[in-house]
C-alpha atoms as a PDB file:
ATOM      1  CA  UNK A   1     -31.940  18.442  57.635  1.00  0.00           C
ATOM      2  CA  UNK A   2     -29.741  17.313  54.925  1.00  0.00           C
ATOM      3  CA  UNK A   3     -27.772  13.709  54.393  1.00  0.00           C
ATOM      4  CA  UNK A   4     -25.164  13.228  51.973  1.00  0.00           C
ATOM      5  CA  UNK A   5     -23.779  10.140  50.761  1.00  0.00           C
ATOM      6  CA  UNK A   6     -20.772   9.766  48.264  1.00  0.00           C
ATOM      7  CA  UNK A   7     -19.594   7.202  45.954  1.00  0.00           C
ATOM      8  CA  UNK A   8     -15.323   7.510  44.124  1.00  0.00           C
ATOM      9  CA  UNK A   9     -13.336   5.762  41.494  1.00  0.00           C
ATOM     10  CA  UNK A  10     -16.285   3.549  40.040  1.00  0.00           C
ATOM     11  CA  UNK A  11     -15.722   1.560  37.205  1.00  0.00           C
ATOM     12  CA  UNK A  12     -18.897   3.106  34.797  1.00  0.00           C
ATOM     13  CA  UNK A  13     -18.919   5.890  32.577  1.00  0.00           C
ATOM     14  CA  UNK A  14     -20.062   9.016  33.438  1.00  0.00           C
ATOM     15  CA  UNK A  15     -21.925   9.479  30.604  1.00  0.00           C
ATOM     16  CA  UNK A  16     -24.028   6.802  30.943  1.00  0.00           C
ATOM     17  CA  UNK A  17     -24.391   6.907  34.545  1.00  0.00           C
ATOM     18  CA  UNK A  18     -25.628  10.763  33.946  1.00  0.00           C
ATOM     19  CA  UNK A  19     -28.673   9.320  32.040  1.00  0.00           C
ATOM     20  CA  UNK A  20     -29.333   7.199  35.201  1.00  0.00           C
ATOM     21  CA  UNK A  21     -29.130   9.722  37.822  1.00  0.00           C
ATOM     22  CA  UNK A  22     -30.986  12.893  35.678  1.00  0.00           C
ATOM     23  CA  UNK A  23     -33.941  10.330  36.266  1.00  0.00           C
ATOM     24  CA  UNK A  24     -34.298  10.595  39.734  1.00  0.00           C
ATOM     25  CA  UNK A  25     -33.066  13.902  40.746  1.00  0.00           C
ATOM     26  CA  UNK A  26     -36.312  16.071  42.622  1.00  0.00           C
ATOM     27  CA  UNK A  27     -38.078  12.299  43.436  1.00  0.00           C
ATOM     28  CA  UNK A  28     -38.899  10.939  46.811  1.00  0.00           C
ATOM     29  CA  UNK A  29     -36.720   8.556  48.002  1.00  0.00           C
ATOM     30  CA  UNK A  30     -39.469   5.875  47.609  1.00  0.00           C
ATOM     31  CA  UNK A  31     -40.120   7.121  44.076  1.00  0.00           C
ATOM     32  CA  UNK A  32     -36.627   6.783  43.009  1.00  0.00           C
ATOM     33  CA  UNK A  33     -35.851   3.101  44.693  1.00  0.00           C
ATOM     34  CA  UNK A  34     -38.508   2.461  42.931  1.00  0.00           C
ATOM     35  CA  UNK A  35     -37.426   3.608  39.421  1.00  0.00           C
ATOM     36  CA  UNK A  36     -34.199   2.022  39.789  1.00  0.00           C
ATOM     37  CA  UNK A  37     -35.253  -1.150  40.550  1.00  0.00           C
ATOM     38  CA  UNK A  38     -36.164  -1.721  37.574  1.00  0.00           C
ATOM     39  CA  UNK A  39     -33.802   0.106  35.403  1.00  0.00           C
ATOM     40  CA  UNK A  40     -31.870  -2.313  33.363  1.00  0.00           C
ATOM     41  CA  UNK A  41     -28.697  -0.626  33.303  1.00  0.00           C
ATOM     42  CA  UNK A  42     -25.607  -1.329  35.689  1.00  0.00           C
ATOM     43  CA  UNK A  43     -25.098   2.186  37.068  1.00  0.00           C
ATOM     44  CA  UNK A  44     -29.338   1.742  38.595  1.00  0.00           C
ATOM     45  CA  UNK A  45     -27.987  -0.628  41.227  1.00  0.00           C
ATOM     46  CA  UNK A  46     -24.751   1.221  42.611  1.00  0.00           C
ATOM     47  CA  UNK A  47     -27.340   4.255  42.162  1.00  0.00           C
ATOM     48  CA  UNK A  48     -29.718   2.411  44.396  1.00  0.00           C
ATOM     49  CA  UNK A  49     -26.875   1.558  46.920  1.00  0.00           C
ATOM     50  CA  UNK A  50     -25.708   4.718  47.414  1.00  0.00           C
ATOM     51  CA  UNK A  51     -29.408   6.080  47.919  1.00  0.00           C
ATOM     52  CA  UNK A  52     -29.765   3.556  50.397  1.00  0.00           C
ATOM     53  CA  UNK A  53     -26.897   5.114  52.236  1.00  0.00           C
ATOM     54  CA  UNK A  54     -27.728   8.497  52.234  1.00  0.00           C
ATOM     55  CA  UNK A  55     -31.063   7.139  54.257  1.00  0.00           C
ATOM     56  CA  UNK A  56     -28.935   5.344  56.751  1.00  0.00           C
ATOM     57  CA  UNK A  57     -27.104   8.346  57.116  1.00  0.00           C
ATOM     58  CA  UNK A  58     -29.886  10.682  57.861  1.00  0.00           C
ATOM     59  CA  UNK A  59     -31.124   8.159  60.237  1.00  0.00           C
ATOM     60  CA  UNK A  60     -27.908   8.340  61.966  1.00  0.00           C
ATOM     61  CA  UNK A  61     -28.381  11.898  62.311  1.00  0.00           C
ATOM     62  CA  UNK A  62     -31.956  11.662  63.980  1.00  0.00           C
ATOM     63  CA  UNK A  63     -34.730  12.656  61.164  1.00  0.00           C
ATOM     64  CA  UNK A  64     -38.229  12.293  62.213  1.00  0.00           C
ATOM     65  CA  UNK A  65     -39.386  10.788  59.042  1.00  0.00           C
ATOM     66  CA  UNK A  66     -37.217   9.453  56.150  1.00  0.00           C
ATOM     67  CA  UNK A  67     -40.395   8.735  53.930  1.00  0.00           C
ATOM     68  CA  UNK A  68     -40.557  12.600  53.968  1.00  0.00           C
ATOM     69  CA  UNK A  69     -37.043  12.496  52.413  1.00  0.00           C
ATOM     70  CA  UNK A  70     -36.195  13.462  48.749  1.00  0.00           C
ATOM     71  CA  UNK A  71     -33.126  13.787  45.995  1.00  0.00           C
ATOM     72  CA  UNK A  72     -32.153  17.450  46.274  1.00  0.00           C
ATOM     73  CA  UNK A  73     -28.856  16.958  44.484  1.00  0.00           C
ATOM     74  CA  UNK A  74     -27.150  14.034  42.336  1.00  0.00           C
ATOM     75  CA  UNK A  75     -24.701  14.498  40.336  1.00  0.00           C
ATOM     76  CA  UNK A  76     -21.546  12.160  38.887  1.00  0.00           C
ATOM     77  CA  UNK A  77     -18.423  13.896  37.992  1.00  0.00           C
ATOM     78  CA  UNK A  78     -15.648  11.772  35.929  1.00  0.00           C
ATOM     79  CA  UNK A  79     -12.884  10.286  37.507  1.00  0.00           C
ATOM     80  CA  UNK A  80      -9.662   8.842  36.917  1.00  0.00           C
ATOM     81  CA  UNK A  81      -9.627   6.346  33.744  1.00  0.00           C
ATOM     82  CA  UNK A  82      -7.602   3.848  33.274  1.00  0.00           C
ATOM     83  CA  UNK A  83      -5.552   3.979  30.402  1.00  0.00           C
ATOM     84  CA  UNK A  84      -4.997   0.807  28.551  1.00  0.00           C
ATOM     85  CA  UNK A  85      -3.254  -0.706  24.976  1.00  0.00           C
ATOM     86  CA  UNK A  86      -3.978  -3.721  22.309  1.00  0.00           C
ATOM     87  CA  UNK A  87      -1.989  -4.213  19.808  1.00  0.00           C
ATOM     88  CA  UNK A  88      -3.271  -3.583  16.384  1.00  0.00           C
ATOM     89  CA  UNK A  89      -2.232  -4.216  12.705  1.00  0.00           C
ATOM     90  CA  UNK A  90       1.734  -4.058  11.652  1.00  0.00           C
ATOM     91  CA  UNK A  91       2.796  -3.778  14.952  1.00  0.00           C
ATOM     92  CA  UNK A  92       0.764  -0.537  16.066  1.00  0.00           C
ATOM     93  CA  UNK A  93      -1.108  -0.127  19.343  1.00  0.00           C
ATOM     94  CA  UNK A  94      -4.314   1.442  19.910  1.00  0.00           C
ATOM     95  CA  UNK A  95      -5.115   3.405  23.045  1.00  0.00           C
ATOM     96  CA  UNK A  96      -8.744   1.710  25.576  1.00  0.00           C
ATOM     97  CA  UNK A  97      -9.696   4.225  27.878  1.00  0.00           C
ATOM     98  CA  UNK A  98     -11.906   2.958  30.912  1.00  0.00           C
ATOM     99  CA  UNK A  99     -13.434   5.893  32.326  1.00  0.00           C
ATOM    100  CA  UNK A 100     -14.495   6.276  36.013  1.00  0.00           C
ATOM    101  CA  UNK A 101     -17.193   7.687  37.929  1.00  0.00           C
ATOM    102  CA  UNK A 102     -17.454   9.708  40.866  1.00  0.00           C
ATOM    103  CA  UNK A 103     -21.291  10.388  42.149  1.00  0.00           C
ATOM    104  CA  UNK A 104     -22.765  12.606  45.249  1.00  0.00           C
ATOM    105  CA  UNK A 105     -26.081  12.725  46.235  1.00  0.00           C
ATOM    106  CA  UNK A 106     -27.575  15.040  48.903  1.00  0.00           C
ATOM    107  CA  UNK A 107     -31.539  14.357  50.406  1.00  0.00           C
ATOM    108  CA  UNK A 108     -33.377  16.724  52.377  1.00  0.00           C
ATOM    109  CA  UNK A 109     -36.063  16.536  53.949  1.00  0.00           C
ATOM    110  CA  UNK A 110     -37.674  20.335  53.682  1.00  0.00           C
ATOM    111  CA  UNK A 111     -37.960  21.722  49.956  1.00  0.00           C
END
């Protein structure tokens, strides 16, 4: 049985987010709390959260055994940024991009 869990619009880049989530796609769900936790960047905890949700979720929907659970799919996809401007030298402005995040994560519990 499968549990998915979703998280929009969140104020990382993808980019670095990717290098969070490539770390614990195929783990346990023990295994990969556990590597997050002590991850020091800012995507591991929002990472962490929405792993933590996609447990809840397959409890909701009645799996024997959520230590048997595992990461069968993450992935982040960009979002929306926010486009921003400061001004620069001689009355110029210079374009800030703040890119956004979507990520998905699937467990199963059967490989």
């Amino acid at each position: 049985m499968e549990s998915n869990a979703k998280l929009s619009s969140v104020r990382l880049s993808p980019r670095k987010t990717r290098l969070v989530v490539d770390l614990v796609r195929g783990k346990g769900i023990q295994d990969a709390l556990n590597i997050l936790r002590f991850m020091p960047q800012p995507s591991a905890k929002l990472v962490s959260k929405l792993l933590k949700s996609a447990v809840s979720n397959a409890e909701q929907k009645g799996v024997s055994d959520v230590d048997r659970l595992f990461v069968k799919t993450i992935y982040v996809d960009g979002g929306a940024a926010l486009k921003r401007f400061v001004p620069r030298a001689m009355g110029r402005a210079s374009k800030i991009r703040k890119p956004t995040s979507h990520i998905a994560v699937t467990l199963s519990d059967s490989k």
